[in-house]
N, C-alpha and C. Protein backbone atom coordinates (compact mmCIF):
# COMPACT_ATOMS: atom_id res chain seq x y z
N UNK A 1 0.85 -1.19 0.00
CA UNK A 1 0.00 0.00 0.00
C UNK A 1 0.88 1.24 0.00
N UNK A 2 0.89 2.04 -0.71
CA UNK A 2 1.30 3.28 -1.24
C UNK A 2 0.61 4.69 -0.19
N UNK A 3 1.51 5.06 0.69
CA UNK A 3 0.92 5.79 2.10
C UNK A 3 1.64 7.16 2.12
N UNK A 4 0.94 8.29 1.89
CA UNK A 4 1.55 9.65 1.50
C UNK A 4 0.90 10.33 2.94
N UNK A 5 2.03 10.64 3.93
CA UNK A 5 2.21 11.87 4.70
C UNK A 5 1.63 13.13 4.20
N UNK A 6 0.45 13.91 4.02
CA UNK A 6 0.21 15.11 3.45
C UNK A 6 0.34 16.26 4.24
N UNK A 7 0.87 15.84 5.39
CA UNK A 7 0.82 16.79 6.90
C UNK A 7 2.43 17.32 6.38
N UNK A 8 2.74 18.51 7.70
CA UNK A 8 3.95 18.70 7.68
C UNK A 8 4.91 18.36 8.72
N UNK A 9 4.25 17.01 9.55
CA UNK A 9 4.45 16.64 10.50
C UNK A 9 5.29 15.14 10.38
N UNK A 10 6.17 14.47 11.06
CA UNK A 10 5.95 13.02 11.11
C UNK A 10 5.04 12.51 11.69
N UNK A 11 4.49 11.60 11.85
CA UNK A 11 3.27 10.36 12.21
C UNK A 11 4.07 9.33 13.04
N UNK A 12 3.78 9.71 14.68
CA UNK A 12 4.85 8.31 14.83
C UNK A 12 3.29 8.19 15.77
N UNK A 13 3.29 6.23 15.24
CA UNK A 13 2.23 5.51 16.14
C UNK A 13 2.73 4.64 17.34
N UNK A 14 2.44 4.84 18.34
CA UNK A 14 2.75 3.84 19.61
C UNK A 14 1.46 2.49 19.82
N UNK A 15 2.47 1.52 20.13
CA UNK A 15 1.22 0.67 20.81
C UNK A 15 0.35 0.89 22.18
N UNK A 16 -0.70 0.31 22.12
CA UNK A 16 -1.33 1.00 23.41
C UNK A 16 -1.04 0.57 24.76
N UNK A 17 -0.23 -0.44 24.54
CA UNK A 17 0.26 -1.31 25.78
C UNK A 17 1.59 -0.11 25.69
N UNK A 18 1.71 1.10 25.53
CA UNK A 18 2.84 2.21 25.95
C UNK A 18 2.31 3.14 26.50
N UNK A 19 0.77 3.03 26.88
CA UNK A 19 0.31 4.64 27.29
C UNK A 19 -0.79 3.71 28.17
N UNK A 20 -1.18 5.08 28.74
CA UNK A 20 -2.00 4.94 30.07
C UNK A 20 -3.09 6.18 29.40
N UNK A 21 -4.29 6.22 29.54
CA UNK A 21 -5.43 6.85 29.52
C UNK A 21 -5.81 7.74 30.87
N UNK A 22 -5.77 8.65 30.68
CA UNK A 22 -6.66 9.55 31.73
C UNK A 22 -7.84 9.88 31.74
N UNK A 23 -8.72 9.59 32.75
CA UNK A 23 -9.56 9.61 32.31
C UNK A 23 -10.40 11.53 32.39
N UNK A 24 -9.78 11.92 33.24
CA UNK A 24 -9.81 13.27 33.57
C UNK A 24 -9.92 14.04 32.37
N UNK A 25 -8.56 14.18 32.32
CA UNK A 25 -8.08 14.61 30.84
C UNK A 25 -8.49 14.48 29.59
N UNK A 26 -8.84 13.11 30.21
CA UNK A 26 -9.17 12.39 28.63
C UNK A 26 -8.21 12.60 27.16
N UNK A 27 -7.46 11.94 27.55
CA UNK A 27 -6.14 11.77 26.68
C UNK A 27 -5.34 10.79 27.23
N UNK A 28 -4.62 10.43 25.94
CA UNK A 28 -3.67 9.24 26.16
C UNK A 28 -1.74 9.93 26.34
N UNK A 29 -1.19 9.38 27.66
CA UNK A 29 0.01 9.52 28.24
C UNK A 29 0.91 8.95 27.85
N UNK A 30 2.03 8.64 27.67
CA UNK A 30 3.17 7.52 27.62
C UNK A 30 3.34 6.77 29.15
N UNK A 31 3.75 5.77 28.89
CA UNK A 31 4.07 5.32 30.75
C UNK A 31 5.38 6.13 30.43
N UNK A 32 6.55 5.91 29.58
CA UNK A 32 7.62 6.20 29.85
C UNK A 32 7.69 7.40 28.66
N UNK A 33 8.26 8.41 28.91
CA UNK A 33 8.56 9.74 28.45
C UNK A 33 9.09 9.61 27.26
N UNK A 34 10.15 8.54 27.47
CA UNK A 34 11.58 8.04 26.30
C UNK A 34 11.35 7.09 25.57
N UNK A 35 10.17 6.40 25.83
CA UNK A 35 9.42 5.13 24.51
C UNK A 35 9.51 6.15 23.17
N UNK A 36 10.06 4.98 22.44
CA UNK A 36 9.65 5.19 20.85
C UNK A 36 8.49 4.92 20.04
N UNK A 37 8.27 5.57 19.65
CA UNK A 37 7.38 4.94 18.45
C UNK A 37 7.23 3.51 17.70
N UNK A 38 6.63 2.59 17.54
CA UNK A 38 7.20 1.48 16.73
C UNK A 38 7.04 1.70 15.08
N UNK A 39 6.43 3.08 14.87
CA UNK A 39 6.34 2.85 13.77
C UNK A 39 6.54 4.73 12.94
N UNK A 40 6.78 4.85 12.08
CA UNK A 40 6.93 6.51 12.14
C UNK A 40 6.84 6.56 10.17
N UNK A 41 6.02 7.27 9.79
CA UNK A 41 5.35 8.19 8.49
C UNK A 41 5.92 9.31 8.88
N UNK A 42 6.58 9.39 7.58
CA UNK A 42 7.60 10.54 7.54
C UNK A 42 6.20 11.47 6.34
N UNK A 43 6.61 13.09 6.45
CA UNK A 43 5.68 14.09 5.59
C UNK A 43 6.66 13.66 4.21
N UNK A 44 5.76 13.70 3.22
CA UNK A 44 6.46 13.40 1.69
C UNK A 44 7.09 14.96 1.43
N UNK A 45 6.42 15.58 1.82
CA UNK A 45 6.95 17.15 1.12
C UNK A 45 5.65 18.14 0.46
N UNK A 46 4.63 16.76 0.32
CA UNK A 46 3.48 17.29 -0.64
C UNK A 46 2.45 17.69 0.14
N UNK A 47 2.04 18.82 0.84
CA UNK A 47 0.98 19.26 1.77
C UNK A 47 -0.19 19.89 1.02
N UNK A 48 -1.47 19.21 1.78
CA UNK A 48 -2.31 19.46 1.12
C UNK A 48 -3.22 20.38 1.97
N UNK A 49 -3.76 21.57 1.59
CA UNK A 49 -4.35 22.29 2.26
C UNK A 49 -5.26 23.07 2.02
N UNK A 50 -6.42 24.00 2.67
CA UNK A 50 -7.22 24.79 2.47
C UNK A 50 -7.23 26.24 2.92
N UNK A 51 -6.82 26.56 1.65
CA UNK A 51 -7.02 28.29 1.29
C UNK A 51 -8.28 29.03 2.23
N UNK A 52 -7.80 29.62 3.01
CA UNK A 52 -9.14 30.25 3.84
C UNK A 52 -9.00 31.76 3.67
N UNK A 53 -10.59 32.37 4.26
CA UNK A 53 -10.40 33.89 4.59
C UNK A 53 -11.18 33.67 6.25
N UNK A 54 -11.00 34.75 6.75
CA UNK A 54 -11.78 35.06 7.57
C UNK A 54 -12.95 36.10 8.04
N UNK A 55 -14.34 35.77 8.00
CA UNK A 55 -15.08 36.99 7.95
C UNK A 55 -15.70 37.51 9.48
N UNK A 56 -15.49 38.52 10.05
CA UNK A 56 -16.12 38.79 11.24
C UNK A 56 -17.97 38.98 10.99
N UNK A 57 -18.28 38.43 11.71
CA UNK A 57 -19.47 37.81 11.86
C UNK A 57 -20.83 38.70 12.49
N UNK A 58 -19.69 38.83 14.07
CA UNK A 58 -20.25 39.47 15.21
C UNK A 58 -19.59 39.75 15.99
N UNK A 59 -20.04 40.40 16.81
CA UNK A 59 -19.39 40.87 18.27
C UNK A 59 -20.34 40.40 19.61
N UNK A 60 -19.78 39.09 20.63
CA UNK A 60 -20.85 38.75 21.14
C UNK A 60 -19.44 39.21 23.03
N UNK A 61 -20.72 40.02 23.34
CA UNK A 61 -20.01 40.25 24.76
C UNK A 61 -18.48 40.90 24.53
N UNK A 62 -18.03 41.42 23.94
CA UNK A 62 -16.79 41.90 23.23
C UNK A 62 -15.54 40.99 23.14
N UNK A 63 -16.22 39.55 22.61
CA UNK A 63 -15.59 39.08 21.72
C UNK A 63 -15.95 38.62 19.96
N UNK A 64 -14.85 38.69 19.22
CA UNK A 64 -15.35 39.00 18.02
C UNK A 64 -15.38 37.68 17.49
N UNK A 65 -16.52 37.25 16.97
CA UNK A 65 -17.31 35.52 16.25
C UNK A 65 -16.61 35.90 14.60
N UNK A 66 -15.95 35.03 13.87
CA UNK A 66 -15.66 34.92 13.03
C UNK A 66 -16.10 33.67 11.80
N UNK A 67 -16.31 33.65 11.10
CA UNK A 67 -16.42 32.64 10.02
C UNK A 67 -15.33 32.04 8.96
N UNK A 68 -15.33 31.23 9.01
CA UNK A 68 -14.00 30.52 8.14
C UNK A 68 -14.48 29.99 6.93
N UNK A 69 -14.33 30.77 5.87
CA UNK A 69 -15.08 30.79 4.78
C UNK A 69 -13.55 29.57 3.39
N UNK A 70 -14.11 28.70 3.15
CA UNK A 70 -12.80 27.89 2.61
C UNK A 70 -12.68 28.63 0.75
N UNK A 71 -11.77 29.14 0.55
CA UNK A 71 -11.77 29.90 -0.99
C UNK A 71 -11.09 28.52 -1.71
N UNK A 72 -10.29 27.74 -1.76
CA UNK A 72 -9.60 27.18 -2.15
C UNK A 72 -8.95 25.51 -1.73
N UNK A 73 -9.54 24.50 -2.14
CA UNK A 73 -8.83 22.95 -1.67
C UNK A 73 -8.04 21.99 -2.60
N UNK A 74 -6.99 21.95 -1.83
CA UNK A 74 -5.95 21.37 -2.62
C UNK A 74 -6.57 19.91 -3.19
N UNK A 75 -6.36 19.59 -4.24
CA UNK A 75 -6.74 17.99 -5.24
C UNK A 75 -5.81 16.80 -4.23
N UNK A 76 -6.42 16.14 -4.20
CA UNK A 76 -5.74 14.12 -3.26
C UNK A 76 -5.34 14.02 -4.35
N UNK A 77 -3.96 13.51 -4.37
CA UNK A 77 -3.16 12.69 -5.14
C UNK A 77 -4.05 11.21 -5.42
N UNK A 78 -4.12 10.75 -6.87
CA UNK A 78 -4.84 9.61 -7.13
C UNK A 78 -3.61 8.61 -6.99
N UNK A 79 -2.54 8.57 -7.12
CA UNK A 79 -1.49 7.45 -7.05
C UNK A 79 -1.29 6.55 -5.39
N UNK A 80 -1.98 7.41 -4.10
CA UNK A 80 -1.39 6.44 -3.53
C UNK A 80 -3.41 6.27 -2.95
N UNK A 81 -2.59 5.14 -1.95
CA UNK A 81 -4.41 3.93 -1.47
C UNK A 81 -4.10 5.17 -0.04
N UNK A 82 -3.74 5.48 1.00
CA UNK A 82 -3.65 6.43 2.17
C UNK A 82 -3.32 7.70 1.84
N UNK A 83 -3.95 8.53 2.18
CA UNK A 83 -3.15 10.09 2.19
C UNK A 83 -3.52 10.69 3.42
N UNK A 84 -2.68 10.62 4.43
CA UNK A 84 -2.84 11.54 5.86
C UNK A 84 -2.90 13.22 5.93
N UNK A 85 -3.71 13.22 6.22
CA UNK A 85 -4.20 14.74 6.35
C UNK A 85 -4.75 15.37 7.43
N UNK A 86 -4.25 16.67 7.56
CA UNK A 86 -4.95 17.53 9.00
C UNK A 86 -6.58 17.05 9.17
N UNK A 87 -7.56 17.42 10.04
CA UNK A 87 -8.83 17.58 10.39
C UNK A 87 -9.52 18.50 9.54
N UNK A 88 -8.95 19.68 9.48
CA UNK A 88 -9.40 21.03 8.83
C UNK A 88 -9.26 20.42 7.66
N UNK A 89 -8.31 19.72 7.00
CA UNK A 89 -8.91 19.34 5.41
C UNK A 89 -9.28 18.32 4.96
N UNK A 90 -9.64 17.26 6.06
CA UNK A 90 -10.69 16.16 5.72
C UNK A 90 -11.82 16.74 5.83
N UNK A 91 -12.41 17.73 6.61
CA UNK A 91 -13.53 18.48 6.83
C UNK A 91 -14.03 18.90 5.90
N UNK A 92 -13.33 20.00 4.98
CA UNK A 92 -13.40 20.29 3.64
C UNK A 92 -13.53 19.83 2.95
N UNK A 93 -12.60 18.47 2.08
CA UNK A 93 -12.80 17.31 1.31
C UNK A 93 -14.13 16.91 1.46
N UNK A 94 -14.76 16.35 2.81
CA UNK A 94 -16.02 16.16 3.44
C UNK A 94 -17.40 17.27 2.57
N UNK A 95 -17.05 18.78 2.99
CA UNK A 95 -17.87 19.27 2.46
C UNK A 95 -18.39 19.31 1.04
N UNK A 96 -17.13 19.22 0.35
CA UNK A 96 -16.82 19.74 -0.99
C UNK A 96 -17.22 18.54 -1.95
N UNK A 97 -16.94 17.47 -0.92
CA UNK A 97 -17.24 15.62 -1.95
C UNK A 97 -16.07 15.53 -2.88
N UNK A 98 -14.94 16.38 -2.85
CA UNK A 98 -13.71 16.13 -3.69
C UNK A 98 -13.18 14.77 -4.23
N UNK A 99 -12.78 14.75 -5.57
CA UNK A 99 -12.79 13.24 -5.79
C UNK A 99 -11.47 12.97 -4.77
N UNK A 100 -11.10 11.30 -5.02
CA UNK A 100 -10.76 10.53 -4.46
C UNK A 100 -10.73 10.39 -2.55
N UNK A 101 -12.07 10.98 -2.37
CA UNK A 101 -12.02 11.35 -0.64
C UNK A 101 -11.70 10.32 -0.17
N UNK A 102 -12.05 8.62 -0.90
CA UNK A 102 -12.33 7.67 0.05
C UNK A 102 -10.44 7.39 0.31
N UNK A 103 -9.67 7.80 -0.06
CA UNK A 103 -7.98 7.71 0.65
C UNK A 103 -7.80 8.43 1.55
N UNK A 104 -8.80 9.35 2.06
CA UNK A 104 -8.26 10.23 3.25
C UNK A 104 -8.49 9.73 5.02
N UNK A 105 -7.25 9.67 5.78
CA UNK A 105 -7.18 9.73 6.63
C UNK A 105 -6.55 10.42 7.98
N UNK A 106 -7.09 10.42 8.95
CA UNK A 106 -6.37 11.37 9.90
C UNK A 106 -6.15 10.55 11.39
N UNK A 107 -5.24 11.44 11.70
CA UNK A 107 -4.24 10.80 13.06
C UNK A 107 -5.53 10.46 14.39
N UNK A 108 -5.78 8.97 15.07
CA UNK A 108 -6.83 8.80 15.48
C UNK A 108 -6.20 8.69 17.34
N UNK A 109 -6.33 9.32 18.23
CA UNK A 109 -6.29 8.88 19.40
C UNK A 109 -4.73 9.75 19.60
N UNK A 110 -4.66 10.76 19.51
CA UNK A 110 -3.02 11.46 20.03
C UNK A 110 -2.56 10.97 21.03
N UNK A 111 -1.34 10.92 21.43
CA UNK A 111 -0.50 10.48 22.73
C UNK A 111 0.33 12.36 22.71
N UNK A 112 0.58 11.97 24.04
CA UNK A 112 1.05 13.05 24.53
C UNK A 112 2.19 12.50 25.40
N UNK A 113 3.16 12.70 25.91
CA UNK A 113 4.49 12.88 25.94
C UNK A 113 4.52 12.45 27.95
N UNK A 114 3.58 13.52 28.31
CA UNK A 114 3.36 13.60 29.88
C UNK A 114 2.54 14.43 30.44
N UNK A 115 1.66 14.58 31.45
CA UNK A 115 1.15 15.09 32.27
C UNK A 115 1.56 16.68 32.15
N UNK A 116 3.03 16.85 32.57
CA UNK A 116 3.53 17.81 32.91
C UNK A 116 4.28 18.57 31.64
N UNK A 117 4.16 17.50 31.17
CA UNK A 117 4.29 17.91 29.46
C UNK A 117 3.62 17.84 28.51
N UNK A 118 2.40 18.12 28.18
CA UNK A 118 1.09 17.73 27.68
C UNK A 118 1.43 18.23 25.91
N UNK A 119 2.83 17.64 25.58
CA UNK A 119 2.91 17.94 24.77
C UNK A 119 2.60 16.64 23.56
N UNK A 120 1.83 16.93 22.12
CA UNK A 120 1.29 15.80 21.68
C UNK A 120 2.45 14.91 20.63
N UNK A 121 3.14 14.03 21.16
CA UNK A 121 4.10 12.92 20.30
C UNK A 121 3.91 11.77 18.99
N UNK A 122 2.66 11.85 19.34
CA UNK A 122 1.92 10.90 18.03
C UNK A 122 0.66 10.26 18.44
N UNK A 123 -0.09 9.18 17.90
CA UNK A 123 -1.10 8.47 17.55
C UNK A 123 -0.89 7.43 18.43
N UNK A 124 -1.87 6.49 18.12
CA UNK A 124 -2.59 4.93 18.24
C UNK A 124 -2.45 4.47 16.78
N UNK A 125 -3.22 5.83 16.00
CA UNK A 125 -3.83 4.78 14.85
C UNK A 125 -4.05 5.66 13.61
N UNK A 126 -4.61 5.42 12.95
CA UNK A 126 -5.53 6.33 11.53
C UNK A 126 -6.60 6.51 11.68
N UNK A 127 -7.43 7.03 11.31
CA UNK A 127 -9.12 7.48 10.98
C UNK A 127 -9.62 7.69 9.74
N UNK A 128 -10.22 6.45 9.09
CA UNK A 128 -10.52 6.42 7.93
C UNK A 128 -11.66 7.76 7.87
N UNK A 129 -11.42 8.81 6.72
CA UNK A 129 -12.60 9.85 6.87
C UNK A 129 -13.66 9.32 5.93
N UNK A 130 -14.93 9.18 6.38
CA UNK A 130 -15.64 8.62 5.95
C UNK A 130 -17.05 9.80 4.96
N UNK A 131 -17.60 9.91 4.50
CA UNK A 131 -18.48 10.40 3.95
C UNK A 131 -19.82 9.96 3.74
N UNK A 132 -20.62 10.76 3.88
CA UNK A 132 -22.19 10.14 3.64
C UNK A 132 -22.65 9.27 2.63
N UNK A 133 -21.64 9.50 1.38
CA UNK A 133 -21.79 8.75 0.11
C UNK A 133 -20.94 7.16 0.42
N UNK A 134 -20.04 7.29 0.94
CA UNK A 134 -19.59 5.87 1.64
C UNK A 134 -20.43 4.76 2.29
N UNK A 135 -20.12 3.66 2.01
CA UNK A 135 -20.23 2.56 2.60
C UNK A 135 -19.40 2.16 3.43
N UNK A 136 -19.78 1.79 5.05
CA UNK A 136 -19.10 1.76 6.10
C UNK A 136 -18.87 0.08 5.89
């Protein structure tokens, strides 16, 4: 299977027997800080993204409500079967019904690093993005 990084990120996935769940938080921890990844998706170079503007909306209590109006979405590469992509542009793809949606996926279940470091290190898994026109 032919698996294109569209992020500008690496993808490193841990097994779940490496993290501990909070339930507080609700997020997933490392037990150990210094675990590796077993597995790591490197970004190809090719990022795919959505052209936005922003329109002020309103003013509610004197803060200002904005709208994220999408001008522009980058085309999915038809050559590979995976293409990992942010939230914000499976969302779009989603709206738009862009061809080849059914390759898009996104990073499913983040791990985070530590408590005291709530900084996010990678995944569990993928998230097939699914569409209304799909068959689950």
């Amino acid at each position: 299977m032919k698996i294109l990084n569209a992020t500008p990120h690496v993808i490193n996935i841990f097994r779940k027997e490496d993290v501990n769940y909070d339930e507080k938080l609700r997020k997933y921890f490392l037990i150990n800080p210094e675990q590796k990844s077993y597995m790591e998706i490197q970004p190809c170079g090719i990022l795919l993204n959505v052209e936005t503007k922003l329109e002020l909306k309103q003013v509610i209590n004197g803060i200002p409500i904005f709208e994220v109006i999408p001008v522009k979405i980058d085309k999915i590469p038809a050559k590979h079967d995976i293409v990992i992509v942010s939230n914000m542009y499976a969302n779009y793809a989603l709206q738009f019904q862009i061809p080849n949606i059914e390759k898009l996926y996104t990073i499913s279940q983040p791990v985070y690093i530590s408590r005291e470091n709530p900084r996010p290190i990678g995944c569990l898994g993928l998230n097939k993005v699914i569409s209304a026109h799909q068959e689950m």
